[in-house]
C-alpha atoms as a PDB file:
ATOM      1  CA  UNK A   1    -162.408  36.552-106.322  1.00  0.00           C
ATOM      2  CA  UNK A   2    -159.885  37.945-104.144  1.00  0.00           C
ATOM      3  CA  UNK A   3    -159.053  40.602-101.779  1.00  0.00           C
ATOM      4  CA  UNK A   4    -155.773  42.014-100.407  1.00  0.00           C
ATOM      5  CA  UNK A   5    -153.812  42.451 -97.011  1.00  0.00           C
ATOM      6  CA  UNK A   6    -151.578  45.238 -96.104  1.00  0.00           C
ATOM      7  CA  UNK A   7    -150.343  44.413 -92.687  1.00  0.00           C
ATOM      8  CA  UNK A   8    -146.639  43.786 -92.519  1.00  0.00           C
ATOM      9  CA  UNK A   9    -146.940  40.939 -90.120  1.00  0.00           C
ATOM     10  CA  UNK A  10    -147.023  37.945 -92.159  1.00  0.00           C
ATOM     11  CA  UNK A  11    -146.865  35.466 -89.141  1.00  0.00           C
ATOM     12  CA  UNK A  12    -150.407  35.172 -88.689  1.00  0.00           C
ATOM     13  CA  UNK A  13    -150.510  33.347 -92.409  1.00  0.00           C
ATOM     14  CA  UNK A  14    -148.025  30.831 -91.505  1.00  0.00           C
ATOM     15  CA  UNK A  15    -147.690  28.367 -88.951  1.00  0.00           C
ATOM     16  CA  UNK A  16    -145.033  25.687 -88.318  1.00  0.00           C
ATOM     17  CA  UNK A  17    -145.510  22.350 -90.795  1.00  0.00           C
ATOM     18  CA  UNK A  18    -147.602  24.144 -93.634  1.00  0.00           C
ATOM     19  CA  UNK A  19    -146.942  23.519 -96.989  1.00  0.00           C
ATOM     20  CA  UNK A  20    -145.934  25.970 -99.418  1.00  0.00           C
ATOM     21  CA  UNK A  21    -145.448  26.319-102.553  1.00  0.00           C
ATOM     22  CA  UNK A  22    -142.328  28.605-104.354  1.00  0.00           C
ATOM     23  CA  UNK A  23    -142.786  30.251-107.995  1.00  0.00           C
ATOM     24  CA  UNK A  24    -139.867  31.928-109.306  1.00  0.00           C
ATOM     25  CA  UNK A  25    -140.711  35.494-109.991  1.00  0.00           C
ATOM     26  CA  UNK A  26    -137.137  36.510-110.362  1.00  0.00           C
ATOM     27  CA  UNK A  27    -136.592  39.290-113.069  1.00  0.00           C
ATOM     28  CA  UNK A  28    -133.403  37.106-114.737  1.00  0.00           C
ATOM     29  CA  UNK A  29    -136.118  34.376-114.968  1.00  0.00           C
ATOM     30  CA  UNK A  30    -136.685  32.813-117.992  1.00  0.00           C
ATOM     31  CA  UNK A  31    -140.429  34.044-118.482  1.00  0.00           C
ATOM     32  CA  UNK A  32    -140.818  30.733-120.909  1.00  0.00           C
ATOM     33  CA  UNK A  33    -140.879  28.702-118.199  1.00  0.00           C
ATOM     34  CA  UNK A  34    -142.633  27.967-115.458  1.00  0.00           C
ATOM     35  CA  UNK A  35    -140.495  27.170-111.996  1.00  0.00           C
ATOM     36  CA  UNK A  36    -141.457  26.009-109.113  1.00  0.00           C
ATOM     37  CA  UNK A  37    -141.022  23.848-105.734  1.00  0.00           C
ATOM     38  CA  UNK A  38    -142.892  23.241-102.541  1.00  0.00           C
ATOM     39  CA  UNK A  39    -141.290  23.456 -99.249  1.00  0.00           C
ATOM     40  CA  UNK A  40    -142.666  23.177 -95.328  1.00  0.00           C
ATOM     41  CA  UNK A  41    -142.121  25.915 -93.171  1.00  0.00           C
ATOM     42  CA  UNK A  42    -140.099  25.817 -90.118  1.00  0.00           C
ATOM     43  CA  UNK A  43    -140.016  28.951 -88.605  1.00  0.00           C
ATOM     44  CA  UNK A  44    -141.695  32.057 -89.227  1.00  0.00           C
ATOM     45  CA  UNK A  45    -141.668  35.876 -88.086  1.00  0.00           C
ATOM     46  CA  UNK A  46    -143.614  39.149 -88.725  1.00  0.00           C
ATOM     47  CA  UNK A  47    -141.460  39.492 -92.455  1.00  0.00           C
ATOM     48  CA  UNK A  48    -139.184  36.563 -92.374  1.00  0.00           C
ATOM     49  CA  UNK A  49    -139.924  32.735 -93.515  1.00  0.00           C
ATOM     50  CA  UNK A  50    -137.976  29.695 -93.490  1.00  0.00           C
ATOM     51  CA  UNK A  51    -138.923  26.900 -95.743  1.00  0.00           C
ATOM     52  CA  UNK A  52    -137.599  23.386 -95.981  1.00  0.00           C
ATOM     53  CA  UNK A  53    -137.605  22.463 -99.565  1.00  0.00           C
ATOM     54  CA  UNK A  54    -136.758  18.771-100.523  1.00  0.00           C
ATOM     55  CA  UNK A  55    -133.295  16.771-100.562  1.00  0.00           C
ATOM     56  CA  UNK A  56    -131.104  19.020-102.938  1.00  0.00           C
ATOM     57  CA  UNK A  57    -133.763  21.505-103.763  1.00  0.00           C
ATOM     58  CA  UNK A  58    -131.343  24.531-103.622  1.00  0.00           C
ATOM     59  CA  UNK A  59    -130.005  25.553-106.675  1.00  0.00           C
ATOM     60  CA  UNK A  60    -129.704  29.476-105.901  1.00  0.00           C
ATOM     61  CA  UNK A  61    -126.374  30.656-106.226  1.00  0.00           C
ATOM     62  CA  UNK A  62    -124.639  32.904-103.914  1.00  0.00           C
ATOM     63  CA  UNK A  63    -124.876  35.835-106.220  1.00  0.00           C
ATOM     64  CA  UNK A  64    -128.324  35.411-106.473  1.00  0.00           C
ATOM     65  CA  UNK A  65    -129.452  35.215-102.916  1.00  0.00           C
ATOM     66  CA  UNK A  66    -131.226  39.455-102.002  1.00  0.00           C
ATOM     67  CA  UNK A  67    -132.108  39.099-105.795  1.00  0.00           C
ATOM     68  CA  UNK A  68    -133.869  35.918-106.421  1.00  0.00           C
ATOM     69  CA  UNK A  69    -137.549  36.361-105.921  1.00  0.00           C
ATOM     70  CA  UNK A  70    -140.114  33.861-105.419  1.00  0.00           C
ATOM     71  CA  UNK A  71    -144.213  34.298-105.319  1.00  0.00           C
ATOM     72  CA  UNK A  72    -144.928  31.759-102.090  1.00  0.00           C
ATOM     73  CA  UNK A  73    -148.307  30.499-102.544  1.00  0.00           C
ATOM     74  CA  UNK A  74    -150.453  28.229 -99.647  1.00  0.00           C
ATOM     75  CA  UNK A  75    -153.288  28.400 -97.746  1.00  0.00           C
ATOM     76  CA  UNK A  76    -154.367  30.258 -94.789  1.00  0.00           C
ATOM     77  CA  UNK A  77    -158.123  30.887 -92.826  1.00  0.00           C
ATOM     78  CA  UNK A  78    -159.889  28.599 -95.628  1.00  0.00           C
ATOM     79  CA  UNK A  79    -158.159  30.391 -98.655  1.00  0.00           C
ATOM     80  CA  UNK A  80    -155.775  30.717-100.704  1.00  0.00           C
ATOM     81  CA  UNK A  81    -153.103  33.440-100.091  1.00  0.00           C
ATOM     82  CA  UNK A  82    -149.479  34.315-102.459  1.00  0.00           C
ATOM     83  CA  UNK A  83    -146.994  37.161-101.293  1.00  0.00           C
ATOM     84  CA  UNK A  84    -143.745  37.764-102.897  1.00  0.00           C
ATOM     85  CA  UNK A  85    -140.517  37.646-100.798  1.00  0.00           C
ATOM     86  CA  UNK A  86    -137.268  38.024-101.504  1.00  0.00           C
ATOM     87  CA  UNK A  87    -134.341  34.831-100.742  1.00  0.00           C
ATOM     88  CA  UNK A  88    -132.233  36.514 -98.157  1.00  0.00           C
ATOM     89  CA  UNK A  89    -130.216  33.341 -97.361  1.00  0.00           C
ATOM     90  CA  UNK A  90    -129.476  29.326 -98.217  1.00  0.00           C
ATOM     91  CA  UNK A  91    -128.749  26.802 -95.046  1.00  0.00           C
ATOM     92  CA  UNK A  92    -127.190  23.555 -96.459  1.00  0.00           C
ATOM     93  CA  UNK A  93    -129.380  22.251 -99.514  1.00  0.00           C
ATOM     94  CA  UNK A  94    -132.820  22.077 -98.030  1.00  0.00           C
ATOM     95  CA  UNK A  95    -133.124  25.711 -95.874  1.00  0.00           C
ATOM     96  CA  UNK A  96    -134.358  29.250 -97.853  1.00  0.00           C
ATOM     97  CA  UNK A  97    -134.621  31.947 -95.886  1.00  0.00           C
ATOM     98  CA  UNK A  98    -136.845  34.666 -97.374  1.00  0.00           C
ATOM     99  CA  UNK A  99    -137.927  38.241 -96.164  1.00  0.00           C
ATOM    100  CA  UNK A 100    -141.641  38.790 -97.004  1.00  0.00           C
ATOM    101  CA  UNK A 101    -142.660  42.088 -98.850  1.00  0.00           C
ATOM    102  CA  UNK A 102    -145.469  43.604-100.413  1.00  0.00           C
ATOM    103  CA  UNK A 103    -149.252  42.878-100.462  1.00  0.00           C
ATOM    104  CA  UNK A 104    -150.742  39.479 -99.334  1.00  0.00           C
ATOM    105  CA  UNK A 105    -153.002  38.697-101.618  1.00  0.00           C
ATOM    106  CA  UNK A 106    -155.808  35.754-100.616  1.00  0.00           C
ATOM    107  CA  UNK A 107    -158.212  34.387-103.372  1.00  0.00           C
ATOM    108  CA  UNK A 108    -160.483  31.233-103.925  1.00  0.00           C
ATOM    109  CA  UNK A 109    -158.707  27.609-104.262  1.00  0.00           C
ATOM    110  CA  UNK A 110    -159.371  26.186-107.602  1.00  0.00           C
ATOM    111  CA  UNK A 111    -159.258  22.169-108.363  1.00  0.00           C
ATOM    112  CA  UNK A 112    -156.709  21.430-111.204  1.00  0.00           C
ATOM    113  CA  UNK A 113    -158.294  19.367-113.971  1.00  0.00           C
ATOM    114  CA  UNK A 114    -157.003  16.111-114.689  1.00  0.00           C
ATOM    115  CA  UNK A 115    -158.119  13.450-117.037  1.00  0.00           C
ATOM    116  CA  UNK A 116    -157.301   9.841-117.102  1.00  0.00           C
ATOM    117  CA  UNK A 117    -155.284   8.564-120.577  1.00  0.00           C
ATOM    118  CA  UNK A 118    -153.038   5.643-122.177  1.00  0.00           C
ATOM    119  CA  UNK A 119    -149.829   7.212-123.481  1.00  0.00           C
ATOM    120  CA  UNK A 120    -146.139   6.486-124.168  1.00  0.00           C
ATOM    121  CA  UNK A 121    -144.065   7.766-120.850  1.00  0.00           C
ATOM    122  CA  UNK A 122    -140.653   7.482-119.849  1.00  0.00           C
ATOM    123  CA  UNK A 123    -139.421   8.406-116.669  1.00  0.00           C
ATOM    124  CA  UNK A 124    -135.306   9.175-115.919  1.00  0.00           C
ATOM    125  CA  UNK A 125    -135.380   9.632-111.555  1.00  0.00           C
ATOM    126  CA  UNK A 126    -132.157   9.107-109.271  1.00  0.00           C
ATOM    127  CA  UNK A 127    -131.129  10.524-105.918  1.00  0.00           C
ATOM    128  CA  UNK A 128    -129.179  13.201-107.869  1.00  0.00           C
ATOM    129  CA  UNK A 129    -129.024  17.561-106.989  1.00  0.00           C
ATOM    130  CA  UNK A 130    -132.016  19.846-108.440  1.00  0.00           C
ATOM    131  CA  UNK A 131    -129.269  21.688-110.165  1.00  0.00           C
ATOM    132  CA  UNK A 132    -128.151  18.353-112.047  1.00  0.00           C
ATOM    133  CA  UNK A 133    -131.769  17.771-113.379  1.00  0.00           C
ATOM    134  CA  UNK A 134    -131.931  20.872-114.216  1.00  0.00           C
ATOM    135  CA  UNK A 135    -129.079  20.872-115.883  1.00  0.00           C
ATOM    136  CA  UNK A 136    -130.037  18.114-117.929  1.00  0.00           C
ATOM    137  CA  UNK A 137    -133.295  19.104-118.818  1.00  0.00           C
ATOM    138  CA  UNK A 138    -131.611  21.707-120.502  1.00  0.00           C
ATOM    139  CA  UNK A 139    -129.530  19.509-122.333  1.00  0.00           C
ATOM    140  CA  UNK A 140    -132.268  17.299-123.071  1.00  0.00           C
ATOM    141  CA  UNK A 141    -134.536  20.118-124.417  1.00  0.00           C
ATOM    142  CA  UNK A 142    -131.633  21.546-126.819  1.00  0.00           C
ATOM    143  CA  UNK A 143    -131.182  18.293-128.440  1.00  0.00           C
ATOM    144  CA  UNK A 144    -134.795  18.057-129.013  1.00  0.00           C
ATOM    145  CA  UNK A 145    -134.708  21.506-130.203  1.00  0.00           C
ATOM    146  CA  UNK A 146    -131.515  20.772-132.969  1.00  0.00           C
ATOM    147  CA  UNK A 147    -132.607  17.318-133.506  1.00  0.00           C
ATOM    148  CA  UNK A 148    -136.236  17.345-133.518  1.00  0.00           C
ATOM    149  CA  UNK A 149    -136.346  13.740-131.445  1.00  0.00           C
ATOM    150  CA  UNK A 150    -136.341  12.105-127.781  1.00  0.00           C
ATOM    151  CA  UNK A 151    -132.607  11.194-126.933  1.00  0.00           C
ATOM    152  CA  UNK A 152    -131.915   7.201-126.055  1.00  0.00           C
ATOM    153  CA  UNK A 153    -135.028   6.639-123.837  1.00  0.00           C
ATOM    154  CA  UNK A 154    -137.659   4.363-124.061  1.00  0.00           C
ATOM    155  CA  UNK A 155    -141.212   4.746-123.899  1.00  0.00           C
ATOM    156  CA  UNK A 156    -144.198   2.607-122.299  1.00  0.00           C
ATOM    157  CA  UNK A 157    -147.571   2.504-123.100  1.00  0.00           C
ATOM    158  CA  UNK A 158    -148.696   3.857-119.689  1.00  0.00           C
ATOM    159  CA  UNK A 159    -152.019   5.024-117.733  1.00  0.00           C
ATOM    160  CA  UNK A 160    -151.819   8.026-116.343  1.00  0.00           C
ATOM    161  CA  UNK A 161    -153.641  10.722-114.518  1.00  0.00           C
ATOM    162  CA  UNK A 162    -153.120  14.231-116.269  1.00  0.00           C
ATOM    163  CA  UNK A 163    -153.093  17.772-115.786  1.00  0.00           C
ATOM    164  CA  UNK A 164    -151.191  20.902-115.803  1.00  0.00           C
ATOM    165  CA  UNK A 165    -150.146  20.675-112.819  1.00  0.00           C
ATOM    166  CA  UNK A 166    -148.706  17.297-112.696  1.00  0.00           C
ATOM    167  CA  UNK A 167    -149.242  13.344-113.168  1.00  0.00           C
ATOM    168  CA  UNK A 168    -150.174  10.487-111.166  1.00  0.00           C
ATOM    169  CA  UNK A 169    -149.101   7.024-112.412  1.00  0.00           C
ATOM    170  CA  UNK A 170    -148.235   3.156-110.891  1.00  0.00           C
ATOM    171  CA  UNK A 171    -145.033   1.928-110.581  1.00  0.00           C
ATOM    172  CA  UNK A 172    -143.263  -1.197-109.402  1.00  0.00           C
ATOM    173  CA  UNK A 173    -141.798  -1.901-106.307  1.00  0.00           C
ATOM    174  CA  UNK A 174    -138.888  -2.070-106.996  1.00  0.00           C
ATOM    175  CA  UNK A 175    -139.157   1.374-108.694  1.00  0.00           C
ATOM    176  CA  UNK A 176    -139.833   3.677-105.796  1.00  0.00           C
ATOM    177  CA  UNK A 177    -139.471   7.234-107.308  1.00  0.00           C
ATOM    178  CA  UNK A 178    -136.850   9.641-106.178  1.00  0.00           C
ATOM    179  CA  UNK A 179    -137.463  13.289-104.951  1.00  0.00           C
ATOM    180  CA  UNK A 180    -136.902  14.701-108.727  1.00  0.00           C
ATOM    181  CA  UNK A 181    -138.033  13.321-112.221  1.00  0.00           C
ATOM    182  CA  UNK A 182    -137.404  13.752-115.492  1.00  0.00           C
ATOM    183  CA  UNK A 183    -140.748  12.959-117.687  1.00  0.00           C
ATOM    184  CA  UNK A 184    -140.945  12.462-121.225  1.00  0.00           C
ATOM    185  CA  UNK A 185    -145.157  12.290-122.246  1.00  0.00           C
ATOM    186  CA  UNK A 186    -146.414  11.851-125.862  1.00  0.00           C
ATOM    187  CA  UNK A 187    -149.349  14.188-125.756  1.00  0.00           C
ATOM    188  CA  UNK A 188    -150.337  15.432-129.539  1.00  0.00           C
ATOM    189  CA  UNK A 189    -148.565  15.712-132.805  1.00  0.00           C
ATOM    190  CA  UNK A 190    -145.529  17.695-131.502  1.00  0.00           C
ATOM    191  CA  UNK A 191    -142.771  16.371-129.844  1.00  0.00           C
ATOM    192  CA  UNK A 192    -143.090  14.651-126.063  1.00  0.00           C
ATOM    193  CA  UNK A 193    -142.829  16.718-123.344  1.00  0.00           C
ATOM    194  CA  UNK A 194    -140.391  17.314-121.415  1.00  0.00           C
ATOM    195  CA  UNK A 195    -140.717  18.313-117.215  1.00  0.00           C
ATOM    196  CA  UNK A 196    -139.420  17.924-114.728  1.00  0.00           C
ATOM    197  CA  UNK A 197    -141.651  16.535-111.247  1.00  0.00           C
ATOM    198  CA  UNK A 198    -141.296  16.247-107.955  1.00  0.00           C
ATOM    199  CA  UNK A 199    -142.522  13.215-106.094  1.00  0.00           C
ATOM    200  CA  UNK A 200    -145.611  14.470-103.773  1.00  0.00           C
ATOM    201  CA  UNK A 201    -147.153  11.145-102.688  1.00  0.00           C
ATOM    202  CA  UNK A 202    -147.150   7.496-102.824  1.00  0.00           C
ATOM    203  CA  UNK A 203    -149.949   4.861-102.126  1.00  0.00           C
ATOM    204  CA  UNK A 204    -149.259   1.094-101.761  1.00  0.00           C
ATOM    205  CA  UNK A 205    -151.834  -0.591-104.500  1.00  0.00           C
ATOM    206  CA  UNK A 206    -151.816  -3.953-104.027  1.00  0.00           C
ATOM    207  CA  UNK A 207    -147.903  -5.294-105.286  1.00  0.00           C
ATOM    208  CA  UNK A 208    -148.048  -2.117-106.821  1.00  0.00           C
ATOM    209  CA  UNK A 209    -147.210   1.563-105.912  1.00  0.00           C
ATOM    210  CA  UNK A 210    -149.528   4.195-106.565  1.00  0.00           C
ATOM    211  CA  UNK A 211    -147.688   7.979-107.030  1.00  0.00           C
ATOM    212  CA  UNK A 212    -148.142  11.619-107.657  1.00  0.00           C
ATOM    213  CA  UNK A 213    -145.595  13.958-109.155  1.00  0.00           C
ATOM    214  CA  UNK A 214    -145.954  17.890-109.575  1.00  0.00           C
ATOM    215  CA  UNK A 215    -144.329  19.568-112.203  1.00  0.00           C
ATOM    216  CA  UNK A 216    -141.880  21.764-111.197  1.00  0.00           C
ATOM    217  CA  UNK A 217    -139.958  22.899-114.408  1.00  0.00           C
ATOM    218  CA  UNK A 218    -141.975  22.890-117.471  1.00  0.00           C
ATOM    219  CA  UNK A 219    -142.356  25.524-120.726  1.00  0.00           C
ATOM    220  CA  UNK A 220    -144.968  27.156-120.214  1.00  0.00           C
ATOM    221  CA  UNK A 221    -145.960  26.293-123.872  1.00  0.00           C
ATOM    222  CA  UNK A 222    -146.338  22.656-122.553  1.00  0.00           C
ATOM    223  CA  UNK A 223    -148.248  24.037-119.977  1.00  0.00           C
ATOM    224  CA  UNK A 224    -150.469  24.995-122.752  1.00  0.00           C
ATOM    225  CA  UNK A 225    -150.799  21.832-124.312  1.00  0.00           C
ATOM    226  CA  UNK A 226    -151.223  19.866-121.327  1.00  0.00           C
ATOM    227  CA  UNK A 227    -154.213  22.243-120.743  1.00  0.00           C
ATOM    228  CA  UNK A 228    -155.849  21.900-124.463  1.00  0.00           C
ATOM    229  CA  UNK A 229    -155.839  18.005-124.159  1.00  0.00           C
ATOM    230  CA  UNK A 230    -157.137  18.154-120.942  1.00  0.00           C
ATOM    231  CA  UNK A 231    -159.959  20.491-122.060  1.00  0.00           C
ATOM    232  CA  UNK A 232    -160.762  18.276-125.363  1.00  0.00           C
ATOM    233  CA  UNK A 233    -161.451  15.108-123.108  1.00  0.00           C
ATOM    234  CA  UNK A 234    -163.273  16.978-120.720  1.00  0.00           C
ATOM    235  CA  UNK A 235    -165.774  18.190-123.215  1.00  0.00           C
ATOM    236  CA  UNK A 236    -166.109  14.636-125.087  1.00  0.00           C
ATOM    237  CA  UNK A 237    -166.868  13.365-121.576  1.00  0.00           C
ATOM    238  CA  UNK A 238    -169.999  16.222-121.454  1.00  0.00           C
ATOM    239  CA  UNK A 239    -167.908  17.964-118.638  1.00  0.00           C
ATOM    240  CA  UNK A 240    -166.324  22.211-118.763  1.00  0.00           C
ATOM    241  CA  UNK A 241    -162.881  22.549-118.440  1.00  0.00           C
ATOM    242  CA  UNK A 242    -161.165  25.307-116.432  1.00  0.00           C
ATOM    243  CA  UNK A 243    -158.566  27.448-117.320  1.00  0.00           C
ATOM    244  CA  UNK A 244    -155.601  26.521-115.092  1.00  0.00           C
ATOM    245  CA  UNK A 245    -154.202  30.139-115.248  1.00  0.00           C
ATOM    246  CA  UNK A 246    -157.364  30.645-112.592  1.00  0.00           C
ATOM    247  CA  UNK A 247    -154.894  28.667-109.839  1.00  0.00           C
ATOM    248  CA  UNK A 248    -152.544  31.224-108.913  1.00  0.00           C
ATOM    249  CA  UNK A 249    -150.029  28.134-108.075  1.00  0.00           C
ATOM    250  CA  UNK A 250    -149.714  27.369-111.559  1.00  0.00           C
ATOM    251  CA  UNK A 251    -148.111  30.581-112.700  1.00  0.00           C
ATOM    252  CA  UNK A 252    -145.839  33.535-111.908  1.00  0.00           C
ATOM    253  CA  UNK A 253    -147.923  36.318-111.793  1.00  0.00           C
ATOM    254  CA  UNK A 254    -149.735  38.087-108.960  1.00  0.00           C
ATOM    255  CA  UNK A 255    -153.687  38.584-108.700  1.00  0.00           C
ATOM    256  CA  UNK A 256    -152.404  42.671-108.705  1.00  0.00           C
ATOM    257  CA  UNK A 257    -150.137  41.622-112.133  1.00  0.00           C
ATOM    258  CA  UNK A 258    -153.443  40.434-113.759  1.00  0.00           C
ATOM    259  CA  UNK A 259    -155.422  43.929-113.037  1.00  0.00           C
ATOM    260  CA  UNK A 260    -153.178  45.876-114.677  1.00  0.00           C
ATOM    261  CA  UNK A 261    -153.198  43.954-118.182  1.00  0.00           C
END
């Protein structure tokens, strides 16, 4: 369910401190991926938004900013609302600046299914640029692609918490995550997966530490088998899984986008 907003004063949607979340909708995307981040905003005007996006979270270059396009997805009056707007500007490594355009579209918030499993993990995290981790996902992903194997990591027998959206897991200490992670899961038969995450939350358990990461750059064919192993463990467990491309923040397409297929 959903219904739509033509006013071209977006201020009344956002309000200092909220949470949003950014889903590249650029046309020189890569439409096999999904890309993402989430960012706070800090000021806000009838068309113009300016979100603070974690340490090293800009990676759009300078001949991409009145071009790149993002879908910014939050919440607003007890729903869930997405408009596209355009990146007009970058201040420092944390600041976008966007101009708002277009319908507002507002529709029902969805839970994300997750499932709790035991599976081989390994995690690569440092305080290093987006644009580096990026950069070596990329790397990462060709080898596996030419070599059909994990480069030198090391997997653990892990539990997790699961779902296409991202993964919750302990750690030491000791380990505190970063703002970026690269994850390696063994899910099926195929090879791991590959994401990257961004740290959303951490909660002291005990000598342990409790944390959540949201996937932030992930194929979107991963996406897809994140979502059939999720649905396979919710049946055996006598529940009904969702389809996750019912949360609008899990993919780049508009409610309008879906009307017209």
């Amino acid at each position: 369910m959903s219904h739509e907003s033509h006013f071209s004063d977006y201020s009344r949607y956002f309000s200092q401190r909220q949470k949003v979340y950014l889903v590249n909708m650029s046309a020189t995307r890569n439409n096999e991926i999904y890309e993402s981040l989430s960012g706070v905003v800090t000021s806000s005007g009838m068309n113009s938004l300016e979100l603070m996006v974690a340490c090293g979270g800009a990676a759009t270059t300078a001949d991409e900013v009145g071009t790149a396009i993002y879908k910014l997805t939050s919440e607003a009056f007890g729903s869930g609302i997405q408009v596209l707007a355009v990146q007009t500007g970058v201040i420092g490594d944390t600041i976008f600046q966007f101009r708002m355009q277009g319908t507002l579209e507002m529709f029902q918030r969805r839970i994300v299914p997750r499932v709790e499993l035991s599976t081989n993990i390994s995690q690569i995290y440092g305080n290093f640029p987006l644009a580096s981790f990026k950069k070596e996902w990329q790397r990462v992903r060709e080898h596996m692609r030419t070599a059909g194997a994990l480069p030198r990591v090391v997997p653990q027998k892990t539990a997790i918490n699961l779902s296409v959206g991202g993964i919750g897991l302990t750690v030491d200490l000791q380990n505190r995550p970063t703002p970026y992670s690269m994850f390696f899961v063994a899910l099926d038969q195929g090879l791991p997966l590959c994401v990257l995450a961004e740290t959303v939350w951490e909660q002291r358990a005990e000598e342990k530490l409790r944390c959540g990461f949201r996937f932030i750059y992930i194929l979107k064919s991963d996406q897809e088998r994140i979502s059939t192993v999720v649905g396979d463990l919710i049946r055996e467990s006598g529940g009904t899984p969702m389809d996750y491309k019912r949360n609008w923040v899990l993919v780049d397409k508009m409610v309008a986008d879906i009307r017209k297929s």
